[in-house]
C-alpha atoms as a PDB file:
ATOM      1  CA  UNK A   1      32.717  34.099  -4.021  1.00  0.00           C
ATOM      2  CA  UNK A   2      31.033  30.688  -2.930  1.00  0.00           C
ATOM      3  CA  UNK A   3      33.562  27.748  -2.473  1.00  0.00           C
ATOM      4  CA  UNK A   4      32.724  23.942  -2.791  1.00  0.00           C
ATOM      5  CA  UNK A   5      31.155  21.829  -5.766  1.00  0.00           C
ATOM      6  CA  UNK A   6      27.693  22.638  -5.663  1.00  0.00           C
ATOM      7  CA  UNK A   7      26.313  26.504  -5.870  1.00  0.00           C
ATOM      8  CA  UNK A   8      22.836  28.198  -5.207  1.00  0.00           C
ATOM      9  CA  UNK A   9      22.495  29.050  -8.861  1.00  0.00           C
ATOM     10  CA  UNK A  10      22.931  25.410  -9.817  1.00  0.00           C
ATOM     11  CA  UNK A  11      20.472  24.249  -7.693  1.00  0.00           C
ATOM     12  CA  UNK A  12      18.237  26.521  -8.909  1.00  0.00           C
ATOM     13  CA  UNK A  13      18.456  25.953 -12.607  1.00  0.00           C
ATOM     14  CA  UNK A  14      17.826  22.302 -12.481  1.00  0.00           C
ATOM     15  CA  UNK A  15      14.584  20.764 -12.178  1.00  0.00           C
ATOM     16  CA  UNK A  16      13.710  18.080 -10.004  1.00  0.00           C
ATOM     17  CA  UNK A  17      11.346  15.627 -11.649  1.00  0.00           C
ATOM     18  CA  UNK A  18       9.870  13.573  -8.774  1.00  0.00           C
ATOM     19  CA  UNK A  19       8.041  10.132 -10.200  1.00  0.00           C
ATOM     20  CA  UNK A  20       4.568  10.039  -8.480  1.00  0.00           C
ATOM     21  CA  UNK A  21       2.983   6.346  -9.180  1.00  0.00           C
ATOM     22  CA  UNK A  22      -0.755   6.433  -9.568  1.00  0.00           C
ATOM     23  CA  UNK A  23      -2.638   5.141  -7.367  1.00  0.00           C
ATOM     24  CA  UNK A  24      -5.804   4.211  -7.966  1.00  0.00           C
ATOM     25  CA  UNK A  25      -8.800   6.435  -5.335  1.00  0.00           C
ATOM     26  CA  UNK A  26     -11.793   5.780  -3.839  1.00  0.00           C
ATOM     27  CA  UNK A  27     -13.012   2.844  -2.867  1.00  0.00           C
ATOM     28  CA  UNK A  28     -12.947  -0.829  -4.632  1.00  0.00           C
ATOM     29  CA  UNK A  29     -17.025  -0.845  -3.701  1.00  0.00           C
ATOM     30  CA  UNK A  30     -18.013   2.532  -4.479  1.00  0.00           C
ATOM     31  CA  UNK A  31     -21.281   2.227  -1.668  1.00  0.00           C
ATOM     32  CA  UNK A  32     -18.237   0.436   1.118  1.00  0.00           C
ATOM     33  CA  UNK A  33     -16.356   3.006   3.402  1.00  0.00           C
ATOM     34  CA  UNK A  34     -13.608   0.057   3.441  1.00  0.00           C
ATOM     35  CA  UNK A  35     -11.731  -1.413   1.672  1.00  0.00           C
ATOM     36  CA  UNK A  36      -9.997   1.103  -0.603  1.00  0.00           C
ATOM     37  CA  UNK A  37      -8.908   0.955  -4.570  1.00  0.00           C
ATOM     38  CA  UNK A  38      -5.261   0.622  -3.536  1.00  0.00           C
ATOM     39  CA  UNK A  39      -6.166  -2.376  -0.815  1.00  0.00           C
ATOM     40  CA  UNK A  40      -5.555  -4.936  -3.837  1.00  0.00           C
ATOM     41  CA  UNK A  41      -2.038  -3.851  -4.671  1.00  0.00           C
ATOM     42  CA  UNK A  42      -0.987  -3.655  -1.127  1.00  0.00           C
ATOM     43  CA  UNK A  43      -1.634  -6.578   0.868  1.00  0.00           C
ATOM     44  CA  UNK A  44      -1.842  -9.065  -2.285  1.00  0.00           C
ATOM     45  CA  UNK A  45      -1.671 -11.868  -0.305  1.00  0.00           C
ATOM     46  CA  UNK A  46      -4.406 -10.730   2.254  1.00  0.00           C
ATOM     47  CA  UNK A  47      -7.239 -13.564   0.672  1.00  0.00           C
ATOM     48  CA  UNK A  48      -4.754 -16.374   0.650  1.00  0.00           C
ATOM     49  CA  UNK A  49      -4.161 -15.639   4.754  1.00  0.00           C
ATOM     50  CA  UNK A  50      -7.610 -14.919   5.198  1.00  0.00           C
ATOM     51  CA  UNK A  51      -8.244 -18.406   3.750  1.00  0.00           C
ATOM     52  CA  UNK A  52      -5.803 -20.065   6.197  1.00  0.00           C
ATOM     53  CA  UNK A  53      -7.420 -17.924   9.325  1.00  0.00           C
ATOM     54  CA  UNK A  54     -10.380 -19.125   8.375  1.00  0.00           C
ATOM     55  CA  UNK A  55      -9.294 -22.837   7.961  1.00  0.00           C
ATOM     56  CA  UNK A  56      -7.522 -22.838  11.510  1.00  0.00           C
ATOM     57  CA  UNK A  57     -10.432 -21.069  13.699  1.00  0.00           C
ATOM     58  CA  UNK A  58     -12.561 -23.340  12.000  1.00  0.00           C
ATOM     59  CA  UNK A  59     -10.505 -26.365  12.933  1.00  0.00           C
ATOM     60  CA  UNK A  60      -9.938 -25.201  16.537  1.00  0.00           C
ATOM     61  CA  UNK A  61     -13.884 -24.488  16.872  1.00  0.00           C
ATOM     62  CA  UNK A  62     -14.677 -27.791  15.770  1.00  0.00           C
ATOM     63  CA  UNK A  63     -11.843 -29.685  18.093  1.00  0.00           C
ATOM     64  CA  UNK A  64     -13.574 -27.445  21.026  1.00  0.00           C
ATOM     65  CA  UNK A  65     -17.243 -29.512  20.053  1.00  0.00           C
ATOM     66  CA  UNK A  66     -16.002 -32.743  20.595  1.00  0.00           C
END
């Protein structure tokens, strides 16, 4: 006779339901090897820092000229 709260049988008789999100596949440009479909939902902020790397090299190179 098992002891505690939990048995094998009861483990066995319930179902676990596991929630898979769907992510999108494949690629966001179908000819690119980069970036993929999910790239969008996780780095969202990725154009607004590529913006300000942009703005800051571009500052620095231009300092460097004068």
């Amino acid at each position: 006779m098992s002891k505690g709260f939990a048995t094998d049988n009861l483990k066995s008789k319930k179902s676990k339901k596991k929630f898979i999100p769907k992510e999108p596949e494949g690629r966001l440009i179908s000819w690119s090897p980069w970036p993929p479909a999910n790239f969008q939902t996780r780095y969202p902020a990725f154009p607004f820092v590529l913006t300000i790397l942009i703005v800051v090299i571009g500052q620095w190179y231009l300092s460097l000229l004068r």
